[in-house]
N, C-alpha and C. Protein backbone atom coordinates (compact mmCIF):
# COMPACT_ATOMS: atom_id res chain seq x y z
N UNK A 1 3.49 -9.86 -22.57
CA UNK A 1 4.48 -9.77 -21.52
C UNK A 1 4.60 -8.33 -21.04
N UNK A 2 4.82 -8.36 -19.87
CA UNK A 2 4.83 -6.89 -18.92
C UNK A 2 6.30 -6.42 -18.61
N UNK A 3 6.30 -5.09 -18.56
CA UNK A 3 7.85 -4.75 -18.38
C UNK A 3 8.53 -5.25 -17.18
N UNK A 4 7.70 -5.79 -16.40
CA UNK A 4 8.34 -6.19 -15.10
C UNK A 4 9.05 -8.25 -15.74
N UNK A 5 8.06 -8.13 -16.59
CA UNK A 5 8.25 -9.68 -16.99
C UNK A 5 10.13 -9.80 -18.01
N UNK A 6 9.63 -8.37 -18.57
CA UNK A 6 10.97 -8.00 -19.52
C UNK A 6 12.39 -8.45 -18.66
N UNK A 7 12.14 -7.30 -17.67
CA UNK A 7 13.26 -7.45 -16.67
C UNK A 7 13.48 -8.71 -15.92
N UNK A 8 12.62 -9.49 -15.55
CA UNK A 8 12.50 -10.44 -15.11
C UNK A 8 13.57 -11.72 -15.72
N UNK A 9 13.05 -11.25 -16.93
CA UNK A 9 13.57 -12.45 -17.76
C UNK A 9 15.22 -13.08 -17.72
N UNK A 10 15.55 -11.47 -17.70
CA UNK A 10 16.82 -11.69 -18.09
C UNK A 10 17.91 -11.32 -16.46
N UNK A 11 17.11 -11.80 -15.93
CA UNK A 11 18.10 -11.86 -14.36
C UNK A 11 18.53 -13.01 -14.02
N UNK A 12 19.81 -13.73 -13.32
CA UNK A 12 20.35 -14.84 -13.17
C UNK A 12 19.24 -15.80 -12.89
N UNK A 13 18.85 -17.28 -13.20
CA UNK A 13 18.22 -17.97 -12.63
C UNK A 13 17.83 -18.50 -11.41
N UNK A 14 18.75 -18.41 -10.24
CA UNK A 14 18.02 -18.15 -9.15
C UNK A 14 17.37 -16.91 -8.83
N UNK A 15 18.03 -15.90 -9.26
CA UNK A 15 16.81 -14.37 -8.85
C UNK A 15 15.54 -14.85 -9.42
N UNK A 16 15.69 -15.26 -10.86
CA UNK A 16 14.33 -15.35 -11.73
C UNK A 16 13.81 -16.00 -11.11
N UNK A 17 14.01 -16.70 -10.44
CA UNK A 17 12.69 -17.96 -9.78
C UNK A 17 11.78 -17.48 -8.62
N UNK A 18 13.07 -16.78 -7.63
CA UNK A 18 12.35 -15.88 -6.76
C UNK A 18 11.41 -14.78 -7.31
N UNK A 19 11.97 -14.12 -7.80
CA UNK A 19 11.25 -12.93 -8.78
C UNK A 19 10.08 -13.49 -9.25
N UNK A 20 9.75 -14.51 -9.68
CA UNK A 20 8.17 -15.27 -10.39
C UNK A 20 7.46 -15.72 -9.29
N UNK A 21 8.38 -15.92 -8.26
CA UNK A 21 7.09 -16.86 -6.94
C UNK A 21 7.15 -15.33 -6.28
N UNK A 22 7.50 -13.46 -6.46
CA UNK A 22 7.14 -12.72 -5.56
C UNK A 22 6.72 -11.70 -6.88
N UNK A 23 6.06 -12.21 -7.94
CA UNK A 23 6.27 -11.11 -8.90
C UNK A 23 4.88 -10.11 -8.33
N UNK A 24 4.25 -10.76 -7.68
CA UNK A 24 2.33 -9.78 -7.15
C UNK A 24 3.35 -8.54 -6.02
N UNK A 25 4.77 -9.38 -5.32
CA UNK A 25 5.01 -7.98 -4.20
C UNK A 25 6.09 -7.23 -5.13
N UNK A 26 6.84 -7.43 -6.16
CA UNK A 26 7.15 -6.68 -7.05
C UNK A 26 6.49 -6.04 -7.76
N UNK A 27 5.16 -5.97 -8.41
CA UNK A 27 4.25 -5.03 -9.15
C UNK A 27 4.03 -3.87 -7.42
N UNK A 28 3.46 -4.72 -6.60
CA UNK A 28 2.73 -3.68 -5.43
C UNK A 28 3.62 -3.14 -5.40
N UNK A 29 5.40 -3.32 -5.03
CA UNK A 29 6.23 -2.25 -4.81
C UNK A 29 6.50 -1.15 -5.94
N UNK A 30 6.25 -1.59 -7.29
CA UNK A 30 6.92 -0.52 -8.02
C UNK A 30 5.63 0.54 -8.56
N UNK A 31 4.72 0.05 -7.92
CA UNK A 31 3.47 0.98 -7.75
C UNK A 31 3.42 1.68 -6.41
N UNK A 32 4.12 0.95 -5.55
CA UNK A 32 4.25 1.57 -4.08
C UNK A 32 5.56 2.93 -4.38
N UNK A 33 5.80 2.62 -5.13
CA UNK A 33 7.21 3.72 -5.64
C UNK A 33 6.63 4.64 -6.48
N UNK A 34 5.72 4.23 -7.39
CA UNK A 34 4.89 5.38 -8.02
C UNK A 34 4.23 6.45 -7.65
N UNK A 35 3.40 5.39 -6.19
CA UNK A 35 2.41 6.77 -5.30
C UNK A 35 3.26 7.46 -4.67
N UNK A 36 4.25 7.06 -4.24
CA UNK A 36 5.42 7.13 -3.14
C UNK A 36 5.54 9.03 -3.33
N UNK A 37 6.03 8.59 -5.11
CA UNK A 37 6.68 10.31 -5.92
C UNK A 37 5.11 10.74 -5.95
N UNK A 38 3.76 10.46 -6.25
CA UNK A 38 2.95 11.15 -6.38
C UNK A 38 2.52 11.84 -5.19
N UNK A 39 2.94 10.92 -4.11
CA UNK A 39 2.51 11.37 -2.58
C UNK A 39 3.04 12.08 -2.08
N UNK A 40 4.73 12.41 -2.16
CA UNK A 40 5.81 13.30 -1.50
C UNK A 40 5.43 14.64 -2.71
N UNK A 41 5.71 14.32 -3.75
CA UNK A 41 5.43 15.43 -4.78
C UNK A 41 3.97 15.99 -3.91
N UNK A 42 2.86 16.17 -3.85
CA UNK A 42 1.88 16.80 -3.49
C UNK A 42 2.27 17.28 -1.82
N UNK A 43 2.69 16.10 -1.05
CA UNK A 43 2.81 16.65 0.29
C UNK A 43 3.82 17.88 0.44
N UNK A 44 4.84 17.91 -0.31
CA UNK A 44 5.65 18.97 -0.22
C UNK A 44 5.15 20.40 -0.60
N UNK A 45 4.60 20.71 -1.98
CA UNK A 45 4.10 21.27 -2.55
C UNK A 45 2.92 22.20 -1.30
N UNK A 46 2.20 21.03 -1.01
CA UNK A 46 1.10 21.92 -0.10
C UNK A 46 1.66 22.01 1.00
N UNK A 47 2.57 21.56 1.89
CA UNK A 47 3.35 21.85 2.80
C UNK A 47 4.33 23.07 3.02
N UNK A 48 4.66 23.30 1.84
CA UNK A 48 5.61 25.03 1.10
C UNK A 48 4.45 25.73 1.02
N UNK A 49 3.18 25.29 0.65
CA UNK A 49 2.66 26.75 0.31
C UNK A 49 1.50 26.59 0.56
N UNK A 50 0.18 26.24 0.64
CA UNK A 50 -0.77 26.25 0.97
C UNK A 50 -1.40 25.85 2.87
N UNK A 51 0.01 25.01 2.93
CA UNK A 51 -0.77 24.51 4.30
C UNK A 51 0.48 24.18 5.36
N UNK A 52 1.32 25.53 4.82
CA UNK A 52 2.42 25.27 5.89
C UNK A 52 2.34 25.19 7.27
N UNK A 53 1.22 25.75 8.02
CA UNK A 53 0.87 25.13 9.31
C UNK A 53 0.56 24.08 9.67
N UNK A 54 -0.16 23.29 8.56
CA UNK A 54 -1.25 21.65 8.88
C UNK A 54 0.26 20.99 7.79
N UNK A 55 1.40 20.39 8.73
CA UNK A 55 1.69 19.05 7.80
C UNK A 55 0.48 18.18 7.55
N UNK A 56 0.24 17.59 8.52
CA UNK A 56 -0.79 17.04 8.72
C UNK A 56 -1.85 16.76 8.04
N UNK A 57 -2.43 17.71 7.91
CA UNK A 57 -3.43 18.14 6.75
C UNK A 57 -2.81 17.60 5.43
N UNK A 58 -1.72 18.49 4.94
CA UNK A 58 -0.79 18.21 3.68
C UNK A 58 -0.64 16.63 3.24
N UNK A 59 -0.14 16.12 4.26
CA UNK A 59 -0.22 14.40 4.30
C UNK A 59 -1.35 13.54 4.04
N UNK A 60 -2.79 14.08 4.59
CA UNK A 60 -4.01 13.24 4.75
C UNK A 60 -4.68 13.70 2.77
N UNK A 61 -4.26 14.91 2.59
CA UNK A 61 -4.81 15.25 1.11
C UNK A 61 -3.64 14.37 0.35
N UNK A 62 -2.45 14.32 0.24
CA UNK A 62 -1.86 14.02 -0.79
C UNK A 62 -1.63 12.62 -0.62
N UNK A 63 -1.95 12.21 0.80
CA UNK A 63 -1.85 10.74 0.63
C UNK A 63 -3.61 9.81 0.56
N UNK A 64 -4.47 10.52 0.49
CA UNK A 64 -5.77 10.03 -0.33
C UNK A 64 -5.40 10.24 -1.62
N UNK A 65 -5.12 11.09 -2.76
CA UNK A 65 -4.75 11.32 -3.94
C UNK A 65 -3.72 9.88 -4.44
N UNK A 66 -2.63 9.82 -3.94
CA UNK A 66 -2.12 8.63 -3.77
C UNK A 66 -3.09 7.42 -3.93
N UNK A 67 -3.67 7.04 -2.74
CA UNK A 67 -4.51 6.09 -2.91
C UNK A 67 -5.85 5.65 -3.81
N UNK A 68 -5.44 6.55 -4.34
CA UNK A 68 -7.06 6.74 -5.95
C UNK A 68 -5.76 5.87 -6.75
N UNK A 69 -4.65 6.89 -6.96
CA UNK A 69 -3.64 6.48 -7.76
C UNK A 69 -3.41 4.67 -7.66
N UNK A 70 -3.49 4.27 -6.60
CA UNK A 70 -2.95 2.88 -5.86
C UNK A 70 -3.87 1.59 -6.51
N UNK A 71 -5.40 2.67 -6.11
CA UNK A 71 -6.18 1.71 -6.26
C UNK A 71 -6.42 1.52 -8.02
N UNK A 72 -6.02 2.04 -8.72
CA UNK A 72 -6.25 1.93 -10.49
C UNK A 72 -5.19 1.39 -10.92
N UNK A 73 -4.06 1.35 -10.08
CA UNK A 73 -2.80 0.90 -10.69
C UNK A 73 -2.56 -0.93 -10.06
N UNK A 74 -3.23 -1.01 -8.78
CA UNK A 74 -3.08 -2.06 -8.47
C UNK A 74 -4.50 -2.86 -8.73
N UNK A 75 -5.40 -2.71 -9.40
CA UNK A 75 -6.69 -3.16 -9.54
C UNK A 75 -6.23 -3.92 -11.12
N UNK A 76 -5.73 -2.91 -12.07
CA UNK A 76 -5.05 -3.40 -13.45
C UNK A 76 -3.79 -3.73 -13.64
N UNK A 77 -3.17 -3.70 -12.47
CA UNK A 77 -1.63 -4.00 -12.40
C UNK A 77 -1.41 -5.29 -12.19
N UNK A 78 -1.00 -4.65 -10.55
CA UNK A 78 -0.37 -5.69 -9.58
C UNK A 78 -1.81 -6.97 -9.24
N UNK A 79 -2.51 -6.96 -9.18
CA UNK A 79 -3.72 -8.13 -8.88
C UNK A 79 -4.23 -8.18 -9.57
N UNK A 80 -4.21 -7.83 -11.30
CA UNK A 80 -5.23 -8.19 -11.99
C UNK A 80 -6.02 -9.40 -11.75
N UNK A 81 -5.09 -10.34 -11.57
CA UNK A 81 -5.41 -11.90 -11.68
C UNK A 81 -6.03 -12.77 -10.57
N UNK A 82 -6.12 -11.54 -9.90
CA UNK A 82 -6.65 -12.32 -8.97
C UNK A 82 -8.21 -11.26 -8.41
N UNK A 83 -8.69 -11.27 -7.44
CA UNK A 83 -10.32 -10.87 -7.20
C UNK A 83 -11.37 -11.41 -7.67
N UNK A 84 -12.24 -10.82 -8.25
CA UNK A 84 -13.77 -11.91 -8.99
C UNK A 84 -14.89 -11.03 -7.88
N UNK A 85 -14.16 -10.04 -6.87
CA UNK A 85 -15.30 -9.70 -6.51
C UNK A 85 -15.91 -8.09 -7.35
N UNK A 86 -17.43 -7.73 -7.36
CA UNK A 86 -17.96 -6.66 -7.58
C UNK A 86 -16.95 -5.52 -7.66
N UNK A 87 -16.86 -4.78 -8.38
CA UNK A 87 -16.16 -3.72 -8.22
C UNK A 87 -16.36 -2.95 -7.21
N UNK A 88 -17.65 -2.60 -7.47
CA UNK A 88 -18.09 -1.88 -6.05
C UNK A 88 -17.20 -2.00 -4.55
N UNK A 89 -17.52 -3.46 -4.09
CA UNK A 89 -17.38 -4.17 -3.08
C UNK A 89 -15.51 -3.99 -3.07
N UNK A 90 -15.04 -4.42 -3.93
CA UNK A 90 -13.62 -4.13 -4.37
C UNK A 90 -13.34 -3.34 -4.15
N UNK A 91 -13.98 -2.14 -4.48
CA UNK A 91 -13.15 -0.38 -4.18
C UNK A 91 -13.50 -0.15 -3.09
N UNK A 92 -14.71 -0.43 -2.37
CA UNK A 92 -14.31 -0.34 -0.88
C UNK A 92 -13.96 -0.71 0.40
N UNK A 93 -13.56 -2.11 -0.50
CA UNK A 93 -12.71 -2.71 0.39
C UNK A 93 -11.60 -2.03 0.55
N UNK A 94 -10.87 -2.08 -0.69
CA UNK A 94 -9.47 -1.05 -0.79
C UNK A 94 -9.36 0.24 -0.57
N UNK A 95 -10.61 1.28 -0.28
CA UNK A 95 -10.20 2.31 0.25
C UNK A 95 -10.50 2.16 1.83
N UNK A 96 -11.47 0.97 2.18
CA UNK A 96 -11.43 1.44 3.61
C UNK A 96 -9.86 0.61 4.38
N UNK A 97 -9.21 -0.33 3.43
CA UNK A 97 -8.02 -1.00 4.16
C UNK A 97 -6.95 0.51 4.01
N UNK A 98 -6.77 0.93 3.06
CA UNK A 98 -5.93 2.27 2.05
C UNK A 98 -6.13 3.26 3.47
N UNK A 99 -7.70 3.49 4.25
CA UNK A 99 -7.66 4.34 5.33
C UNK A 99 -7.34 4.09 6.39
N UNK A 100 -7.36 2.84 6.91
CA UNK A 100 -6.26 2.34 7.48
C UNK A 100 -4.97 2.54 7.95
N UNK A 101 -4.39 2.09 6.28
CA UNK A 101 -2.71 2.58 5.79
C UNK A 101 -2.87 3.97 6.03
N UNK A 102 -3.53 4.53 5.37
CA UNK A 102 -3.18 6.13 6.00
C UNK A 102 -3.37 6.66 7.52
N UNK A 103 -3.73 6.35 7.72
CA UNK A 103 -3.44 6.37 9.48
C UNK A 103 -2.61 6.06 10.02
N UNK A 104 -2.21 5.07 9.37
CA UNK A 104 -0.46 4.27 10.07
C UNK A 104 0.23 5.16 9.85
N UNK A 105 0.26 5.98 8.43
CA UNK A 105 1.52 6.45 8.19
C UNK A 105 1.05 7.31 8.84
N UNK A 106 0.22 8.44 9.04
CA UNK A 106 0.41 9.63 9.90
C UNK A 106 0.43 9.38 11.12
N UNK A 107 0.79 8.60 11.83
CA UNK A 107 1.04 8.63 13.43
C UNK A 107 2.45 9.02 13.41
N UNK A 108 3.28 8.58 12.67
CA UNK A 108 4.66 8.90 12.98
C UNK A 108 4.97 10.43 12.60
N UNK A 109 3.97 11.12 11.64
CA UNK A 109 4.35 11.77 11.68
C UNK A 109 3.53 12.99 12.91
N UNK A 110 2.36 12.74 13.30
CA UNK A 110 2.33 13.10 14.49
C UNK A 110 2.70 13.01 15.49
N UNK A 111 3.48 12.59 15.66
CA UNK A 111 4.19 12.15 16.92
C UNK A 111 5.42 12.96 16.91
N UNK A 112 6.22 13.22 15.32
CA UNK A 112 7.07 14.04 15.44
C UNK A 112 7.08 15.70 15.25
N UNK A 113 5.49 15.92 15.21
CA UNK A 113 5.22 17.06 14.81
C UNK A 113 4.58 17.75 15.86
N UNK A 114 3.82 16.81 17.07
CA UNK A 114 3.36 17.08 17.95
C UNK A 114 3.31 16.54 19.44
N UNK A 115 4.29 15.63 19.35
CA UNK A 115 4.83 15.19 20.78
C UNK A 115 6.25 15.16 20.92
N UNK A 116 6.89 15.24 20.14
CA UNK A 116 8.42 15.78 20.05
C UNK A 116 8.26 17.51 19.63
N UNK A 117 7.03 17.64 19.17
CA UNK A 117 7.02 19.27 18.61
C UNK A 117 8.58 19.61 17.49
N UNK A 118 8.68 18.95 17.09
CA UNK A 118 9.72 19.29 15.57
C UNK A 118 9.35 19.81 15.01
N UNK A 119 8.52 21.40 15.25
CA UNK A 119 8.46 22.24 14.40
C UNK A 119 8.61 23.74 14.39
N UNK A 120 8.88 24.79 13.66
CA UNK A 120 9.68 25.84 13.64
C UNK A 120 8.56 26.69 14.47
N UNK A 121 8.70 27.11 15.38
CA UNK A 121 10.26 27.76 15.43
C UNK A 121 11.13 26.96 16.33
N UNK A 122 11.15 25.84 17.03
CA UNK A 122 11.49 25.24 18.23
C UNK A 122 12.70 24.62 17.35
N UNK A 123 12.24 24.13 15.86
CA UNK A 123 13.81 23.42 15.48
C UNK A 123 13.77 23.95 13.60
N UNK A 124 15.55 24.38 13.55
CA UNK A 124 15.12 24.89 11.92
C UNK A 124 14.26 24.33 11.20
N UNK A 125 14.30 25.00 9.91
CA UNK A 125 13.53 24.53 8.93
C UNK A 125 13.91 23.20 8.45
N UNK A 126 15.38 22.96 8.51
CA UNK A 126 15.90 21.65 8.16
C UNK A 126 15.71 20.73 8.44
N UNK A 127 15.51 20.64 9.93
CA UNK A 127 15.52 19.86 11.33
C UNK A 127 13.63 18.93 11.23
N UNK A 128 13.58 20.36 10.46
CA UNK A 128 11.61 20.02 10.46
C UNK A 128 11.29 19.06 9.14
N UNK A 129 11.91 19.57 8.37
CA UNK A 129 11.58 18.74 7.16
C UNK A 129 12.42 17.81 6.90
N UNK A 130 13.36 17.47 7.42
CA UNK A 130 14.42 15.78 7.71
C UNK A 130 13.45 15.21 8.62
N UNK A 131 12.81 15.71 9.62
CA UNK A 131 11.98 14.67 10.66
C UNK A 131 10.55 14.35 9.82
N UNK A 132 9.72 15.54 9.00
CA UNK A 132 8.85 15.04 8.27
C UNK A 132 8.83 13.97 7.53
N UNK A 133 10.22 13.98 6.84
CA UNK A 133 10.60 13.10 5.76
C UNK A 133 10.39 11.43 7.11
N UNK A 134 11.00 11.52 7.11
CA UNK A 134 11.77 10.61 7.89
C UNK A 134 10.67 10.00 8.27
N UNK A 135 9.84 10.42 9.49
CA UNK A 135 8.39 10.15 10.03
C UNK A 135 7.06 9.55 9.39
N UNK A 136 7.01 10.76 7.91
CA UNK A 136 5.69 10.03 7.40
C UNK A 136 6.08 9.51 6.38
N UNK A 137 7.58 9.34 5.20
CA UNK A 137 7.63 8.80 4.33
C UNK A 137 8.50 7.09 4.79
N UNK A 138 9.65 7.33 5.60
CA UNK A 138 10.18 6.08 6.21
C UNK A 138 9.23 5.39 6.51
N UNK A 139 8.85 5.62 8.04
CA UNK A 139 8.78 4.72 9.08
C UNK A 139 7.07 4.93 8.46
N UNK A 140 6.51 5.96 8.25
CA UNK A 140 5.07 5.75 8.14
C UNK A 140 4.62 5.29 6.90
N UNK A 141 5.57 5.10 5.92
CA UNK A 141 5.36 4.50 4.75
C UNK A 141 5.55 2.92 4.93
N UNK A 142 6.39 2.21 5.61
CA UNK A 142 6.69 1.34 5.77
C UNK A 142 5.53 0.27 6.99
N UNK A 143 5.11 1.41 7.70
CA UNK A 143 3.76 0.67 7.86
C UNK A 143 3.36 0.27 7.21
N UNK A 144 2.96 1.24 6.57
CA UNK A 144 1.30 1.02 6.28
C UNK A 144 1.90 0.00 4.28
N UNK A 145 2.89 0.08 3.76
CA UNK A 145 3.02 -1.14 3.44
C UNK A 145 2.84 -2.14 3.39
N UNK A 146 3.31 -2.55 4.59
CA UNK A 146 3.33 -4.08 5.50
C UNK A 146 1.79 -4.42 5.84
N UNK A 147 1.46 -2.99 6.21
CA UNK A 147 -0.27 -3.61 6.30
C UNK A 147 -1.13 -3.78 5.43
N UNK A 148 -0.61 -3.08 3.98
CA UNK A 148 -1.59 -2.86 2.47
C UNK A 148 -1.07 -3.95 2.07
N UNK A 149 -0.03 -4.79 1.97
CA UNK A 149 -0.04 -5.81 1.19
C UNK A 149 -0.37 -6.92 1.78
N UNK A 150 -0.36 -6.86 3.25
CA UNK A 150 -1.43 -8.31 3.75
C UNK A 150 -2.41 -8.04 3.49
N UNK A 151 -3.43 -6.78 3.61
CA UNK A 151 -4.57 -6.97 3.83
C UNK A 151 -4.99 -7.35 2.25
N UNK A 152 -4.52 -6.52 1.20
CA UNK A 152 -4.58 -6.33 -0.23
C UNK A 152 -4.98 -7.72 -0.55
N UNK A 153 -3.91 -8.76 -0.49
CA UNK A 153 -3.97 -9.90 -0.85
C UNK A 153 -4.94 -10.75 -0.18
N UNK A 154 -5.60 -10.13 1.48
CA UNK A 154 -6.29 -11.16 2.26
C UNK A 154 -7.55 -10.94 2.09
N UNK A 155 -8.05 -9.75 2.11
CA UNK A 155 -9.72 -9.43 2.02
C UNK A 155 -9.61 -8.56 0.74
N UNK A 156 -9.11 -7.65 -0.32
CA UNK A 156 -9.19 -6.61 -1.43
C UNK A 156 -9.51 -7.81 -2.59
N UNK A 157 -8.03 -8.33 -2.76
CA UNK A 157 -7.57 -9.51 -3.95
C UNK A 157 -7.62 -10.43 -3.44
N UNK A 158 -8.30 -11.11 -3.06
CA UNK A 158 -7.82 -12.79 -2.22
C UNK A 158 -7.79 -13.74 -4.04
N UNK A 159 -7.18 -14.66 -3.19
CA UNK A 159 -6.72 -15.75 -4.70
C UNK A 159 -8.08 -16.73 -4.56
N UNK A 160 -8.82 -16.38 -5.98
CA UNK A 160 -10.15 -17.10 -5.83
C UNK A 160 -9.71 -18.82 -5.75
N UNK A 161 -9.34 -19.44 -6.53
CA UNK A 161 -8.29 -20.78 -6.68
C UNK A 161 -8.22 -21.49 -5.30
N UNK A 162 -7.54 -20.46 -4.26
CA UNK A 162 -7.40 -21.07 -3.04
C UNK A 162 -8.84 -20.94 -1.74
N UNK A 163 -9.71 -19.75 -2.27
CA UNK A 163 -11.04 -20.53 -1.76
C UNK A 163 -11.54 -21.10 -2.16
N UNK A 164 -11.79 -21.52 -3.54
CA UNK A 164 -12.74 -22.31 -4.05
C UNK A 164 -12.19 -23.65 -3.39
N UNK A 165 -11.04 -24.09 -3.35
CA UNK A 165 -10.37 -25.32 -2.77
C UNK A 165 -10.64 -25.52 -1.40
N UNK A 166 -10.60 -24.91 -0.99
CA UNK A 166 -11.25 -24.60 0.63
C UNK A 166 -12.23 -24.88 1.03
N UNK A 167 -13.61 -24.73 -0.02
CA UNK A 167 -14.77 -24.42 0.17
C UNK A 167 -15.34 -26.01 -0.66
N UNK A 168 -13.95 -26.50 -1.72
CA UNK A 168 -14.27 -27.88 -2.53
C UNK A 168 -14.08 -29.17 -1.01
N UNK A 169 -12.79 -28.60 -0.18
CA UNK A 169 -12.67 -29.21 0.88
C UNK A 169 -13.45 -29.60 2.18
N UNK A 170 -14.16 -28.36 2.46
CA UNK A 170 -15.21 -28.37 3.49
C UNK A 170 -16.76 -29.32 2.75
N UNK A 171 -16.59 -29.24 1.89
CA UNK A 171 -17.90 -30.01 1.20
C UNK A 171 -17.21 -31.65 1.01
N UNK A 172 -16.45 -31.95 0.81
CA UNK A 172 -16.18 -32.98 0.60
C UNK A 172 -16.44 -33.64 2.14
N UNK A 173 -15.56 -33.16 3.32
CA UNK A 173 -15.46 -33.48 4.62
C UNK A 173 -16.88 -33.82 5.13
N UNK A 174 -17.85 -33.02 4.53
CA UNK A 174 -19.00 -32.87 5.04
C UNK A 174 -19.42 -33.94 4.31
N UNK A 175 -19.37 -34.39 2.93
CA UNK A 175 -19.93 -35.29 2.87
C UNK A 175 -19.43 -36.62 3.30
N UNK A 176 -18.44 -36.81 3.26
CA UNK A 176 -17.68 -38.09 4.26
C UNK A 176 -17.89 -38.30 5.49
N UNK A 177 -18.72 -37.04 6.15
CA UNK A 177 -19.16 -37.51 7.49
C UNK A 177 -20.58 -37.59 7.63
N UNK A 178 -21.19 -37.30 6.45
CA UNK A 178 -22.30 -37.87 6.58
C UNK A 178 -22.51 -39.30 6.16
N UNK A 179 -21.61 -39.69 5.35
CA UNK A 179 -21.78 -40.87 5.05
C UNK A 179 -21.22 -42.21 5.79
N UNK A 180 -20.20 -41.57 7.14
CA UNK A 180 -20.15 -42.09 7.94
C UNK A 180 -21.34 -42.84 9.01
């Protein structure tokens, strides 16, 4: 049993039920919360001091780092149970969907860094790093979310179970119409 299962357990019986039919978007989120601190932790860091001109920059390094993180945590985590494909094929599926997600999230923050221009000297330091926040961890995190866990589950992890049934279905059809 997994610590998510721990907690699980002991929550009222209607949560628990929900909680078991969403436990794959509960692992992705509390791994999505993991990279989340690994991703802001690095973006800040090189944003103070190495690359205080390029947010930008700062964002595209610490949010690939992130996604190494994503992909080891959600490969043995959150989907163990599901894939069957090559590893190979697996990891790049998930980094080229992961580059994707990272693109989502940095539009917002280009947009506030370079078409609103929210940056110093035009608006304090405060002003700059509440809109950073805001831009690539909110709204650009929340993309690219929404898009990592469809795609995750549709082409990365698909549920082998429900193609094989698919594929038991199309053969069957086929043979019923030939035997028509």
């Amino acid at each position: 049993m997994s610590f998510v299962d721990d907690v699980v357990s002991v929550l009222p019986r209607p949560l628990r039920e929900i909680a078991y039919r969403h436990h794959e978007l509960i692992k992705f989120a509390i791994v999505g919360a993991t990279t989340f601190v690994i991703d802001s932790g690095i973006f800040y860091f090189l944003k103070l001091t190495v690359l205080t001109e390029k947010p930008v920059t700062a964002k595209i390094i610490s949010g690939v780092i992130a996604v190494i993180a994503s992909y080891i945590l959600n490969r043995e985590w959150s989907f163990k149970n599901r894939g069957g494909r090559e590893r190979h094929h697996e990891a790049l599926l998930f980094f080229g969907v992961s580059g994707v997600g990272v693109a989502l999230s940095n539009i917002p923050l280009w947009i506030s860094s370079y078409v609103f221009d929210l940056r110093q000297p035009n608006v304090s330091f405060t002003v700059e790093n509440i809109a950073d926040f805001v831009s690539a961890f909110i709204i650009g995190n929340l993309l690219q979310m929404a898009f990592r866990f469809w795609a995750m589950r549709r082409w990365v992890f698909p549920d082998e179970m429900t193609e094989l049934e698919a594929e038991l279905e199309e053969l069957i059809e086929e043979e019923q119409l030939g035997q028509a």
